[in-house]
C-alpha atoms as a PDB file:
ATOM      1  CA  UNK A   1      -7.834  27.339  -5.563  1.00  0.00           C
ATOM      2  CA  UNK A   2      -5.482  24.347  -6.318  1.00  0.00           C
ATOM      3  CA  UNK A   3      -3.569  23.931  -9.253  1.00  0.00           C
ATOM      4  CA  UNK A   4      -2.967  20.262 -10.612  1.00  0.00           C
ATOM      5  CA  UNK A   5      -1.064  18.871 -13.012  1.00  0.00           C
ATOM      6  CA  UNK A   6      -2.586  16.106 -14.185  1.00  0.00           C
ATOM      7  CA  UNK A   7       0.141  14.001 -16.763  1.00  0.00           C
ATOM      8  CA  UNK A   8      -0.426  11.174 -19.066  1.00  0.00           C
ATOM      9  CA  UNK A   9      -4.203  12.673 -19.007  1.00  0.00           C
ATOM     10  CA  UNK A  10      -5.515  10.482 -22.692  1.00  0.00           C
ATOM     11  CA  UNK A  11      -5.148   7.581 -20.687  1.00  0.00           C
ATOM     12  CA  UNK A  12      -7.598   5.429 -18.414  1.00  0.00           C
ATOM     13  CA  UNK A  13      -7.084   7.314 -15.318  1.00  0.00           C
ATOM     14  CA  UNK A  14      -6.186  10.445 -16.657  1.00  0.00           C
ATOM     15  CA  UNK A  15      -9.455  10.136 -18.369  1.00  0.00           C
ATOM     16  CA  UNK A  16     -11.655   9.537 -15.578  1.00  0.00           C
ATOM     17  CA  UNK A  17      -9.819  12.112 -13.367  1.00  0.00           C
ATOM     18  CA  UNK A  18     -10.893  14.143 -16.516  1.00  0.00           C
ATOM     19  CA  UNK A  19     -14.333  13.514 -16.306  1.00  0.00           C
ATOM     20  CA  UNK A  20     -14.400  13.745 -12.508  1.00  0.00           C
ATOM     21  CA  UNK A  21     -12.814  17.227 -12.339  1.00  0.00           C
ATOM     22  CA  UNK A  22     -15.645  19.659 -13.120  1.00  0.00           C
ATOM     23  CA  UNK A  23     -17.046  18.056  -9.499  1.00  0.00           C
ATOM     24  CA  UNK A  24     -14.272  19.631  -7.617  1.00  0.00           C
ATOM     25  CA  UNK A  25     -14.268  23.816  -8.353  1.00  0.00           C
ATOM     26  CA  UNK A  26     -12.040  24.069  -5.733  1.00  0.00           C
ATOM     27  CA  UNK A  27      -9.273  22.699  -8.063  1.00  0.00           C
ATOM     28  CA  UNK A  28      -8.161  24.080 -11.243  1.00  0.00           C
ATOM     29  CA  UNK A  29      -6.538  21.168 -13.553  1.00  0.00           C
ATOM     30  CA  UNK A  30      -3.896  21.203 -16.690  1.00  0.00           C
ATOM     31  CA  UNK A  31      -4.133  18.021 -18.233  1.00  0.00           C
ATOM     32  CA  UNK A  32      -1.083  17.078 -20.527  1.00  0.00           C
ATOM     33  CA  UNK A  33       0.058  14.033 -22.173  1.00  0.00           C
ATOM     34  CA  UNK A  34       3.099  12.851 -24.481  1.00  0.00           C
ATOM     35  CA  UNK A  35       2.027  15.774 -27.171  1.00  0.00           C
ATOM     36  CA  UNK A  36       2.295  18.591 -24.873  1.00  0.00           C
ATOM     37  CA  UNK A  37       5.539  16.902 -23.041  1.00  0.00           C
ATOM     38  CA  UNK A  38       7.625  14.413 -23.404  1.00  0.00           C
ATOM     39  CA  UNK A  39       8.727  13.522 -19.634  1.00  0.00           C
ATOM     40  CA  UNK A  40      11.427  11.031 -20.535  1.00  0.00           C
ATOM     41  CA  UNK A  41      13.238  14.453 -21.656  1.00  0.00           C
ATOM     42  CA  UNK A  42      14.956  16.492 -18.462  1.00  0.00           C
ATOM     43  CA  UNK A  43      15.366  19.411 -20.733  1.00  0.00           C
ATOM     44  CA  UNK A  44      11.884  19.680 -21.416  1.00  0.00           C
ATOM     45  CA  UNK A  45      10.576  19.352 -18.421  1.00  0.00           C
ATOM     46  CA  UNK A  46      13.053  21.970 -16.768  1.00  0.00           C
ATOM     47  CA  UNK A  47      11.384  24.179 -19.531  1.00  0.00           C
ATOM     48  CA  UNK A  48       7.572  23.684 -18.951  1.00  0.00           C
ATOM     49  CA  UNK A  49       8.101  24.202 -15.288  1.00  0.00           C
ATOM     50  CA  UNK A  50       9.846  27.197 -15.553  1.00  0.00           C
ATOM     51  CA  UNK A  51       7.180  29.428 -15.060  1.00  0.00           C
ATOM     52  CA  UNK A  52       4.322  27.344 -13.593  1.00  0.00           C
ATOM     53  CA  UNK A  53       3.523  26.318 -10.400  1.00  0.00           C
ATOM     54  CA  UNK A  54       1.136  23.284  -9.126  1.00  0.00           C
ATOM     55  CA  UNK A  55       0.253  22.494  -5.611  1.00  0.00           C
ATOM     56  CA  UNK A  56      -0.022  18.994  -6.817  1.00  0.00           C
ATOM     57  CA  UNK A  57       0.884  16.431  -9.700  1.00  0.00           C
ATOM     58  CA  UNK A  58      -0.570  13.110 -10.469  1.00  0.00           C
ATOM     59  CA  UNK A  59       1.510  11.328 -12.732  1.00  0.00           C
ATOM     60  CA  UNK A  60      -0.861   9.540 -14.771  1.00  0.00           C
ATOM     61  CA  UNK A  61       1.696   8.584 -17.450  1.00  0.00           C
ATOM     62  CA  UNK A  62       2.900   5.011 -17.798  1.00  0.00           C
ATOM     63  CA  UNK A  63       4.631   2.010 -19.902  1.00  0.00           C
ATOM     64  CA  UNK A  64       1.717  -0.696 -19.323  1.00  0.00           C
ATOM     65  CA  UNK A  65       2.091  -2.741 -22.469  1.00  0.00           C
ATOM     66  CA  UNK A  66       3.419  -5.596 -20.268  1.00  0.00           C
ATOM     67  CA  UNK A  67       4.233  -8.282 -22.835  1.00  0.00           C
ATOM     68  CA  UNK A  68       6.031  -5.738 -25.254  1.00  0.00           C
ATOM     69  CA  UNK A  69       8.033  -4.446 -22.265  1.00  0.00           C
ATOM     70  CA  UNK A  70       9.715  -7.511 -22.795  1.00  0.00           C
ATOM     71  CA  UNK A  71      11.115  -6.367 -25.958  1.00  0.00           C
ATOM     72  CA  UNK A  72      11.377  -2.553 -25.592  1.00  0.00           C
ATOM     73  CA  UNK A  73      12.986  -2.825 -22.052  1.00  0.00           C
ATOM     74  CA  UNK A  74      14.466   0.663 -22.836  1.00  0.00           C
ATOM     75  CA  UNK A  75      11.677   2.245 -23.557  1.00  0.00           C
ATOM     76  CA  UNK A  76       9.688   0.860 -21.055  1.00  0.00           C
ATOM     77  CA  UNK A  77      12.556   2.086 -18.573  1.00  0.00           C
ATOM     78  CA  UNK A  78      12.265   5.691 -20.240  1.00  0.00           C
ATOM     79  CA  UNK A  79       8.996   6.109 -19.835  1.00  0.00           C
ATOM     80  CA  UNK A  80       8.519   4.199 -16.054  1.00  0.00           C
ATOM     81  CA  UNK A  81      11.768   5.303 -14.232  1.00  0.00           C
ATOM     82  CA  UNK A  82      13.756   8.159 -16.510  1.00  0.00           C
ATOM     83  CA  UNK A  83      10.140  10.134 -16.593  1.00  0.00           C
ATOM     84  CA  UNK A  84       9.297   9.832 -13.111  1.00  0.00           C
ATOM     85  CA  UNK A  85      13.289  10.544 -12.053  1.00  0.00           C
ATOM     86  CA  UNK A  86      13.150  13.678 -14.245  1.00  0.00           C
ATOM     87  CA  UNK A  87       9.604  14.768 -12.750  1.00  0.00           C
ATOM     88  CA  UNK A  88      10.234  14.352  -8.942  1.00  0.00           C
ATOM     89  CA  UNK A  89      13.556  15.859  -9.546  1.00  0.00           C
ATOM     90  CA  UNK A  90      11.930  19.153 -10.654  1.00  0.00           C
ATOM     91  CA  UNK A  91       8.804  19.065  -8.440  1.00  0.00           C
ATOM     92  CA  UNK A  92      10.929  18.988  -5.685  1.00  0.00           C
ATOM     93  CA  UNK A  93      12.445  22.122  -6.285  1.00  0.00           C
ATOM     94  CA  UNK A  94       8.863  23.609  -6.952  1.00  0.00           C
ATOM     95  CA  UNK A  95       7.667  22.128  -3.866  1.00  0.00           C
ATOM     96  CA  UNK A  96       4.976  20.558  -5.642  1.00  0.00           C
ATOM     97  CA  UNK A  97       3.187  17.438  -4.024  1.00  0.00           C
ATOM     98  CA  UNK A  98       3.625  14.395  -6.280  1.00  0.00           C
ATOM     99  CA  UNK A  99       0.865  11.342  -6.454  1.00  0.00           C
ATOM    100  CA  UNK A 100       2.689   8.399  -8.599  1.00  0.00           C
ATOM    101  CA  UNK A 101       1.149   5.928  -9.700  1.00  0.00           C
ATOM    102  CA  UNK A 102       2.229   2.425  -9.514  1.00  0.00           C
ATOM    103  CA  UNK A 103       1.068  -1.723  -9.429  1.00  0.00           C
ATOM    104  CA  UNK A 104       0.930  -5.209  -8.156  1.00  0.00           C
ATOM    105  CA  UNK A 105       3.947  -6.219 -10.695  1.00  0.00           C
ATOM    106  CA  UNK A 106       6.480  -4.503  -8.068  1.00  0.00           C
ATOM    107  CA  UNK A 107       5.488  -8.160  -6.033  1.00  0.00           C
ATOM    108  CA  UNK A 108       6.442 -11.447  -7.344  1.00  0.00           C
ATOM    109  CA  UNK A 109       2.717 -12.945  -6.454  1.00  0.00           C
ATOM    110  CA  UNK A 110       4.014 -15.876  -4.369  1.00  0.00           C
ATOM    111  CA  UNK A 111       2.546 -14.370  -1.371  1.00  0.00           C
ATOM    112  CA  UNK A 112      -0.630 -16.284   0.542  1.00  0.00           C
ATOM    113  CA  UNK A 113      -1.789 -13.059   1.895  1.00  0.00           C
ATOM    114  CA  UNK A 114      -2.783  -9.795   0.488  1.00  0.00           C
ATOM    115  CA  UNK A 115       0.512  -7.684  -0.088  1.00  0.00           C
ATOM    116  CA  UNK A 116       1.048  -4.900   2.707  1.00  0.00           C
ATOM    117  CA  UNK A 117       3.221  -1.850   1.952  1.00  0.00           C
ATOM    118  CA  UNK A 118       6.266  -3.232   3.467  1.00  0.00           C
ATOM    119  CA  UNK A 119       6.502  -6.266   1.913  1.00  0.00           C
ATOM    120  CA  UNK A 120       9.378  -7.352  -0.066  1.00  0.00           C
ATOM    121  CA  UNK A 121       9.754  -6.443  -3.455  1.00  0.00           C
ATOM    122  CA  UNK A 122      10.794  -8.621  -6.385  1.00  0.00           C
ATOM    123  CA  UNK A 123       9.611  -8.430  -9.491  1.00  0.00           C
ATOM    124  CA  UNK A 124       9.736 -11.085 -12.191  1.00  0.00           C
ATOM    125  CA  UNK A 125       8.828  -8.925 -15.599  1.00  0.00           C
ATOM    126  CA  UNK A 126      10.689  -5.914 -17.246  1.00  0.00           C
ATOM    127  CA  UNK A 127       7.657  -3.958 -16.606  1.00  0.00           C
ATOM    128  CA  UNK A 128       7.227  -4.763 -12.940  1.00  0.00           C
ATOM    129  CA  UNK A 129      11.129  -3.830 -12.632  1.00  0.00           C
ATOM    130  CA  UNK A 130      10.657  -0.322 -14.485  1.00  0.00           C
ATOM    131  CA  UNK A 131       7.512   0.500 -12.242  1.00  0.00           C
ATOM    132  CA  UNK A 132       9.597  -0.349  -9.255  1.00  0.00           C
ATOM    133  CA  UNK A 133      12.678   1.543 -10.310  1.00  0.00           C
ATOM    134  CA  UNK A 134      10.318   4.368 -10.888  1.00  0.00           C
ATOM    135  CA  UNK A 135       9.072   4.015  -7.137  1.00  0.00           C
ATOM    136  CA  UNK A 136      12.623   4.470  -6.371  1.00  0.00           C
ATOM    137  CA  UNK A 137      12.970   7.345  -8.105  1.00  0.00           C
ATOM    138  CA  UNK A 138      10.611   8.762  -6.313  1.00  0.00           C
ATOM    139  CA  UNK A 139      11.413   7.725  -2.642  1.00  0.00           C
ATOM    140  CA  UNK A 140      15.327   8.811  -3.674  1.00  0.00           C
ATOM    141  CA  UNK A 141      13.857  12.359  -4.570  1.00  0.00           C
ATOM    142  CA  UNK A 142      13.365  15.181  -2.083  1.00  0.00           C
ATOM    143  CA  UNK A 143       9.899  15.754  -3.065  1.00  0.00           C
ATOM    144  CA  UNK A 144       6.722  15.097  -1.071  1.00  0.00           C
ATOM    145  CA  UNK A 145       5.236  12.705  -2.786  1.00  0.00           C
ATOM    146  CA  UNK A 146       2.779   9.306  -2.276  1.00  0.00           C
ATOM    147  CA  UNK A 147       2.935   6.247  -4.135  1.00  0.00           C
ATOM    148  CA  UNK A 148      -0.170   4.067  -4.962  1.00  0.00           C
ATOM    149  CA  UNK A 149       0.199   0.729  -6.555  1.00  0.00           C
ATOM    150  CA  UNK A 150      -3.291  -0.767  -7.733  1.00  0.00           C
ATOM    151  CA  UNK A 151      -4.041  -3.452  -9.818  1.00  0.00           C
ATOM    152  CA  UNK A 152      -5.951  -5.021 -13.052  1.00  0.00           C
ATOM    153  CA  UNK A 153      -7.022  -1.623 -14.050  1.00  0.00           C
ATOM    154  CA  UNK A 154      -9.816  -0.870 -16.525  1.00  0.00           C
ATOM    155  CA  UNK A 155     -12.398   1.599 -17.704  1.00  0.00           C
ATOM    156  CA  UNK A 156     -14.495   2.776 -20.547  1.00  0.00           C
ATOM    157  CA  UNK A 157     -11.227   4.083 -21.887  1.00  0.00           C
ATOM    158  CA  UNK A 158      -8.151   2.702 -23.422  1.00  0.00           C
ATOM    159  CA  UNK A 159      -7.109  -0.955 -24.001  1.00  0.00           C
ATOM    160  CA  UNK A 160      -8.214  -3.251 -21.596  1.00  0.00           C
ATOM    161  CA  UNK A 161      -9.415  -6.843 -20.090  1.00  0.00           C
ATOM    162  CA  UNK A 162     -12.825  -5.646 -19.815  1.00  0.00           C
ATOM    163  CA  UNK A 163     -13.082  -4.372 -23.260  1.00  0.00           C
ATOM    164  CA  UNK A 164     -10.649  -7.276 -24.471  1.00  0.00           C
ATOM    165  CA  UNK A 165     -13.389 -10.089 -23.492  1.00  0.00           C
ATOM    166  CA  UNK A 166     -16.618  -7.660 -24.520  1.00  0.00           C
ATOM    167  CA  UNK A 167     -14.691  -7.977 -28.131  1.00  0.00           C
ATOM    168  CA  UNK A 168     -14.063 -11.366 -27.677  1.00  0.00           C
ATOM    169  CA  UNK A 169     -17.305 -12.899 -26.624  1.00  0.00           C
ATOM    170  CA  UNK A 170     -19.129 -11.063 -29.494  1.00  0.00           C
ATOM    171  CA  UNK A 171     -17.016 -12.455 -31.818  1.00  0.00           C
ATOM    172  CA  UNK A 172     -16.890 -16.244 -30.770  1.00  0.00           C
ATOM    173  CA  UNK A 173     -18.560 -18.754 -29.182  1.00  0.00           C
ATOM    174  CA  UNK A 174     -16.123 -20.180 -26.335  1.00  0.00           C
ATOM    175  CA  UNK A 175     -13.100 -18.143 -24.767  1.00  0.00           C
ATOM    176  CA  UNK A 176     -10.290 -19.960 -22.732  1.00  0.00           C
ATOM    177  CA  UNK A 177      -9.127 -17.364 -19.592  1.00  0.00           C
ATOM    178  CA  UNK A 178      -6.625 -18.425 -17.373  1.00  0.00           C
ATOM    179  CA  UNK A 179      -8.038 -19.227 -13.798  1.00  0.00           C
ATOM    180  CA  UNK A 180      -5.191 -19.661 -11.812  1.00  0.00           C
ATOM    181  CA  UNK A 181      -3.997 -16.094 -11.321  1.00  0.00           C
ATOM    182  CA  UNK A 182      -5.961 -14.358  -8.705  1.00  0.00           C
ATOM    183  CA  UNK A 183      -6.054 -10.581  -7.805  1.00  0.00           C
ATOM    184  CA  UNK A 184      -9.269  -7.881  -7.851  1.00  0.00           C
ATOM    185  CA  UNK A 185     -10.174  -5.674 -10.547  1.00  0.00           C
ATOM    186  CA  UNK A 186     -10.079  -1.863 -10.271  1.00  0.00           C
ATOM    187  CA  UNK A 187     -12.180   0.343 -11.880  1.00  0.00           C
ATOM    188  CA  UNK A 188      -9.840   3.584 -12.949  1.00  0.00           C
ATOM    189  CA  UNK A 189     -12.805   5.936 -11.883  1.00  0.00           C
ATOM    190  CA  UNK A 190     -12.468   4.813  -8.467  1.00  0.00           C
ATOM    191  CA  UNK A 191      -9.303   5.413  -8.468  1.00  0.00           C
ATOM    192  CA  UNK A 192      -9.125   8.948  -9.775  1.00  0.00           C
ATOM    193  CA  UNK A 193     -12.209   9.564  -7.111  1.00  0.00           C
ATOM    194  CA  UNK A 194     -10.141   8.317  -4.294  1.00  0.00           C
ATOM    195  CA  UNK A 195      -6.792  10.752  -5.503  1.00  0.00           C
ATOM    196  CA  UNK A 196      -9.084  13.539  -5.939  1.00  0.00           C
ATOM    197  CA  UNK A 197     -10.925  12.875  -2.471  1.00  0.00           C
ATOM    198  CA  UNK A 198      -7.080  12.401  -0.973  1.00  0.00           C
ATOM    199  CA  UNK A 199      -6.335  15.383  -2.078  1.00  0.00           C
ATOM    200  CA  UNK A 200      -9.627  17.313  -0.701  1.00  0.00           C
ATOM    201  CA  UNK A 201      -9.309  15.892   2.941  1.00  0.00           C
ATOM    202  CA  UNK A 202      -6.228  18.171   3.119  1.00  0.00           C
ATOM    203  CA  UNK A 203      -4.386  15.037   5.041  1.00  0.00           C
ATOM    204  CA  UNK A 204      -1.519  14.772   3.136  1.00  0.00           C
ATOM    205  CA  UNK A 205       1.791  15.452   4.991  1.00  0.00           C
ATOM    206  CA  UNK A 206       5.120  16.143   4.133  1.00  0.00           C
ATOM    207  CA  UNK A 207       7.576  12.951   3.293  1.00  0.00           C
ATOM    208  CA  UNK A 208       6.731  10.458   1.728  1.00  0.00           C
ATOM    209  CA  UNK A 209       3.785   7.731   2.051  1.00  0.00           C
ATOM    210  CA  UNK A 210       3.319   4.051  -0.042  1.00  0.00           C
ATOM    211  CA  UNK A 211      -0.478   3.033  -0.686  1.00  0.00           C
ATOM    212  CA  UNK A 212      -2.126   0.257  -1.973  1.00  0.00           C
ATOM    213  CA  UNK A 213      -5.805   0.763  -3.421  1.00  0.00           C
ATOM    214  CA  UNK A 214      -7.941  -1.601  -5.803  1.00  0.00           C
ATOM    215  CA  UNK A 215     -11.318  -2.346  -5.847  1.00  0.00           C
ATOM    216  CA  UNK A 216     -13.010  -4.564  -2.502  1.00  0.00           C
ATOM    217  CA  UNK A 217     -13.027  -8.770  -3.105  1.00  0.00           C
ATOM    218  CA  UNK A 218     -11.079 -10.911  -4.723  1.00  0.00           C
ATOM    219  CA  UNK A 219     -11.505 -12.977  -8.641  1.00  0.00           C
ATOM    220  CA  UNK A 220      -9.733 -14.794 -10.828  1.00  0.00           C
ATOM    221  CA  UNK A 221      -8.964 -13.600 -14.778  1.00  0.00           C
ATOM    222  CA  UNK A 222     -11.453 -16.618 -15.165  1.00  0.00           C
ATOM    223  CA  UNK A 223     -14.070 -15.302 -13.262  1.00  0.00           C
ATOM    224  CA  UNK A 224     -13.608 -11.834 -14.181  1.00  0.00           C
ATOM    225  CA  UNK A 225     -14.620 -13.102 -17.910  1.00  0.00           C
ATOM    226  CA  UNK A 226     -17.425 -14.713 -16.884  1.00  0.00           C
ATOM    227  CA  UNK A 227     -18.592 -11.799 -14.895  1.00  0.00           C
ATOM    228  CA  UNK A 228     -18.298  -9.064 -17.803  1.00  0.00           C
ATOM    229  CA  UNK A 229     -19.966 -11.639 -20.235  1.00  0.00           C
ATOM    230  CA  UNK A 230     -22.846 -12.641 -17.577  1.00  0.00           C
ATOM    231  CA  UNK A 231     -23.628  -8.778 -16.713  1.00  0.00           C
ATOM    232  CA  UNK A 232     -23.543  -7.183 -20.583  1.00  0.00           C
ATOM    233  CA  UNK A 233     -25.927 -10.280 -21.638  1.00  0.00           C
ATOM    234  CA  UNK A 234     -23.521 -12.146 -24.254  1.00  0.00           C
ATOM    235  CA  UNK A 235     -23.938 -16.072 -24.887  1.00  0.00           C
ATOM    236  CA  UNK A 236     -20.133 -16.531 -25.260  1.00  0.00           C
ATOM    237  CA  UNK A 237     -18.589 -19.403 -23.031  1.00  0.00           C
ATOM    238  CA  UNK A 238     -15.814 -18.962 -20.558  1.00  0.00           C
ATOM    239  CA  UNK A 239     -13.740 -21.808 -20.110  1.00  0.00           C
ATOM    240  CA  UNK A 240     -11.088 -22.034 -17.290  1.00  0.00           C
ATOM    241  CA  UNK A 241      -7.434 -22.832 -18.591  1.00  0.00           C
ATOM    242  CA  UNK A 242      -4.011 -22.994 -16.448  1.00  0.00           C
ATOM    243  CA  UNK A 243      -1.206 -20.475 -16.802  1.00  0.00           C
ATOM    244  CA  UNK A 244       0.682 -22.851 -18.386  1.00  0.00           C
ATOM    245  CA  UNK A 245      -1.721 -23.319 -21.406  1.00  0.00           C
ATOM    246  CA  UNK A 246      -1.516 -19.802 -21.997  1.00  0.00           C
ATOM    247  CA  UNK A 247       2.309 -18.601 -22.337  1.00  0.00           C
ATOM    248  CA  UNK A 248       2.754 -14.797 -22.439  1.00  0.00           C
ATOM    249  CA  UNK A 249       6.321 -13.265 -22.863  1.00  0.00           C
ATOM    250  CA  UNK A 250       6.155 -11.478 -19.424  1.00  0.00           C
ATOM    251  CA  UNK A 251       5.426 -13.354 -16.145  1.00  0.00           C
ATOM    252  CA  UNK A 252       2.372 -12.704 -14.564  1.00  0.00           C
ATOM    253  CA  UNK A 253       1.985 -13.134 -10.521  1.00  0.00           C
ATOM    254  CA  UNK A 254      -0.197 -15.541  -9.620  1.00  0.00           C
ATOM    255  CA  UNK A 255      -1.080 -13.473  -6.602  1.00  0.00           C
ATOM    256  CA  UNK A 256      -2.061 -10.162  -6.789  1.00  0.00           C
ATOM    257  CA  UNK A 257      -3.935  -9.045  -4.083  1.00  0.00           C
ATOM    258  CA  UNK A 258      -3.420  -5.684  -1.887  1.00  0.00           C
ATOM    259  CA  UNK A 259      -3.629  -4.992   1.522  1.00  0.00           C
ATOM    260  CA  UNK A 260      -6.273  -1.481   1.228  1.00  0.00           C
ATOM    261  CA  UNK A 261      -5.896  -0.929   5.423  1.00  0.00           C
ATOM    262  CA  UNK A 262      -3.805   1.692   5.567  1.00  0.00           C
ATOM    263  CA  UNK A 263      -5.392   3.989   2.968  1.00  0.00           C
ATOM    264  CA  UNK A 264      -8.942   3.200   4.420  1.00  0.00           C
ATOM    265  CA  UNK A 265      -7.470   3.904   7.682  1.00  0.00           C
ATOM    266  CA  UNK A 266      -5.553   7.253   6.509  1.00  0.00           C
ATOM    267  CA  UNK A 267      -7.966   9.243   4.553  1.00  0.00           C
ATOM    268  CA  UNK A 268     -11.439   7.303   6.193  1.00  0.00           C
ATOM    269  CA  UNK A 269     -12.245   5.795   2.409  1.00  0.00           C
ATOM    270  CA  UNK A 270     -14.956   3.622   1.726  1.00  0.00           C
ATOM    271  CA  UNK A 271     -13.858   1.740  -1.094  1.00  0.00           C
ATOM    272  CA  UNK A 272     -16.535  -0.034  -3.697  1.00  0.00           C
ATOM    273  CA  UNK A 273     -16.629  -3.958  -4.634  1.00  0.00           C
ATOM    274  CA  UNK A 274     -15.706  -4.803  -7.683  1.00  0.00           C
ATOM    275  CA  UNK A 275     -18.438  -6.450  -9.821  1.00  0.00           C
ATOM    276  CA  UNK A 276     -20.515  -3.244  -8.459  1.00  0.00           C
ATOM    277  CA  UNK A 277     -17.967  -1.222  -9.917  1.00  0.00           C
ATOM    278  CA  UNK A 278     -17.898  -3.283 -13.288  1.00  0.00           C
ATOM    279  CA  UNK A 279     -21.932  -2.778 -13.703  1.00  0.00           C
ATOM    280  CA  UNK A 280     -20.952   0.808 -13.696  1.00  0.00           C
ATOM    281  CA  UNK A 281     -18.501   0.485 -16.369  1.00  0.00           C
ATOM    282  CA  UNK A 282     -20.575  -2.436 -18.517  1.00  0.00           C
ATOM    283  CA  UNK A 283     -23.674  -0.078 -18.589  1.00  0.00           C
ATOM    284  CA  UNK A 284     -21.649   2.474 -19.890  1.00  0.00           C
ATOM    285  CA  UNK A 285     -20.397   0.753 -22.488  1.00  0.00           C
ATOM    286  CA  UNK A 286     -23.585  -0.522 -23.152  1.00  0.00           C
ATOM    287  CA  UNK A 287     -25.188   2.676 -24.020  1.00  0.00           C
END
């Protein structure tokens, strides 16, 4: 039986790995979140450890209001880089195996190809620099641990672009979405599927890996809108608009796609395209 820790649960993927998790009895979960503890405190955390043990942690907890990041730099920092700092600290010492999750905003999306691994990071918001000082934070630890950055994440749960535009769209006639900014849409319950499956394939090694995993294809923000309004059956227009139209307090990359070869390649995964994946979500919701 493995025991995993499963933090910042009451969010998008902590909520699908929720839902996922009575289809894998070979794994008994905790889920916690902010109420139960507050990872940003070392003190804390040394306590809640102290007498359990987990074979794994996936560290679900995150900072993603990107615009407000902006203003609340130091919180953002708590919560993306002091958390994770204070978690892979102790993990290491319980030789518990650490999945962290992370995104596109590491990269300044002025690439022309989809990002690999390896390629340089620079990123050009406060909440793309917090994620990647939490990746640090990690790769400076002794723990095992892998790191997988996705991108444009949504789900039944939570705030997000999916449920943004469903609010949207019934509430008006015409929406402008930007349509310069490309990247590809990833459905959290994929993701929590593919960390769970990583986990059952028993492939993981000791040391420390960097993944990249979103959904198959690629769409614009534009596009994306038109999608979820086309495939839950609203009237509401999409119209395409430039980034510059549309000023936000954080940068956004332009270009935001992810090289998926080496995780297919590592753990055999078959990963799912993304308007298939969005039916999934849009019937849901539609219920």
């Amino acid at each position: 039986m493995k025991k995993i820790l499963v933090t910042g649960s009451k969010g998008q993927l902590g909520s699908e790995i929720r839902d996922l998790s009575p289809g894998y009895p070979g794994f008994q979960f905790e889920f916690i979140d902010i109420d139960e503890l507050d990872l940003t405190d070392a003190a804390a955390v040394q306590d809640f450890f102290t007498e359990k043990h987990f074979e794994f942690c996936i560290n679900c907890s995150a900072y993603t209001a990107v615009d407000k990041a902006e203003e609340e730099e130091e919180m953002a920092m708590a919560v993306n880089f002091t958390a994770v700092k204070n978690l892979a600290h102790i993990l290491a010492g319980k030789k518990t195996f650490l999945i962290h999750i992370s995104t596109d905003y590491v990269f300044d999306g002025k690439n022309h190809k989809p990002y690999t691994e390896t390629d340089t990071t620079s990123p050009q918001s406060v909440y793309g620099l917090s994620k990647l000082k939490g990746e640090e934070a990690v790769l400076k630890s002794t723990a095992d641990a892998i790191i997988i950055r996705t991108s444009w994440l949504y789900s039944g749960y939570g705030n997000n672009f999916v449920k943004t535009i469903l609010r949207l769209a019934k509430e008006r006639d015409t929406i402008n979405v930007v349509a310069d900014q490309v990247g590809t849409p990833t459905y959290a319950g994929d993701l929590a599927k593919a960390i769970l499956e990583i986990i059952a394939s028993e492939k993981l090694k000791p040391g420390k890996q960097i993944y990249h995993y979103s959904n198959e294809g690629v769409t614009s923000w534009f596009d994306f809108a038109r999608a979820i309004v086309d495939e839950y059956g609203l009237n509401c227009k999409i119209l395409p608009i430039e980034t510059k139209d549309f000023p936000t307090k954080a940068t956004r990359p332009f270009y935001s796609i992810l090289n998926k070869r080496k995780i297919k390649q590592d753990f055999q995964m078959e990963i799912p395209y993304w308007r298939d994946s969005l039916k999934v979500v849009l019937k849901r919701l539609n219920v």
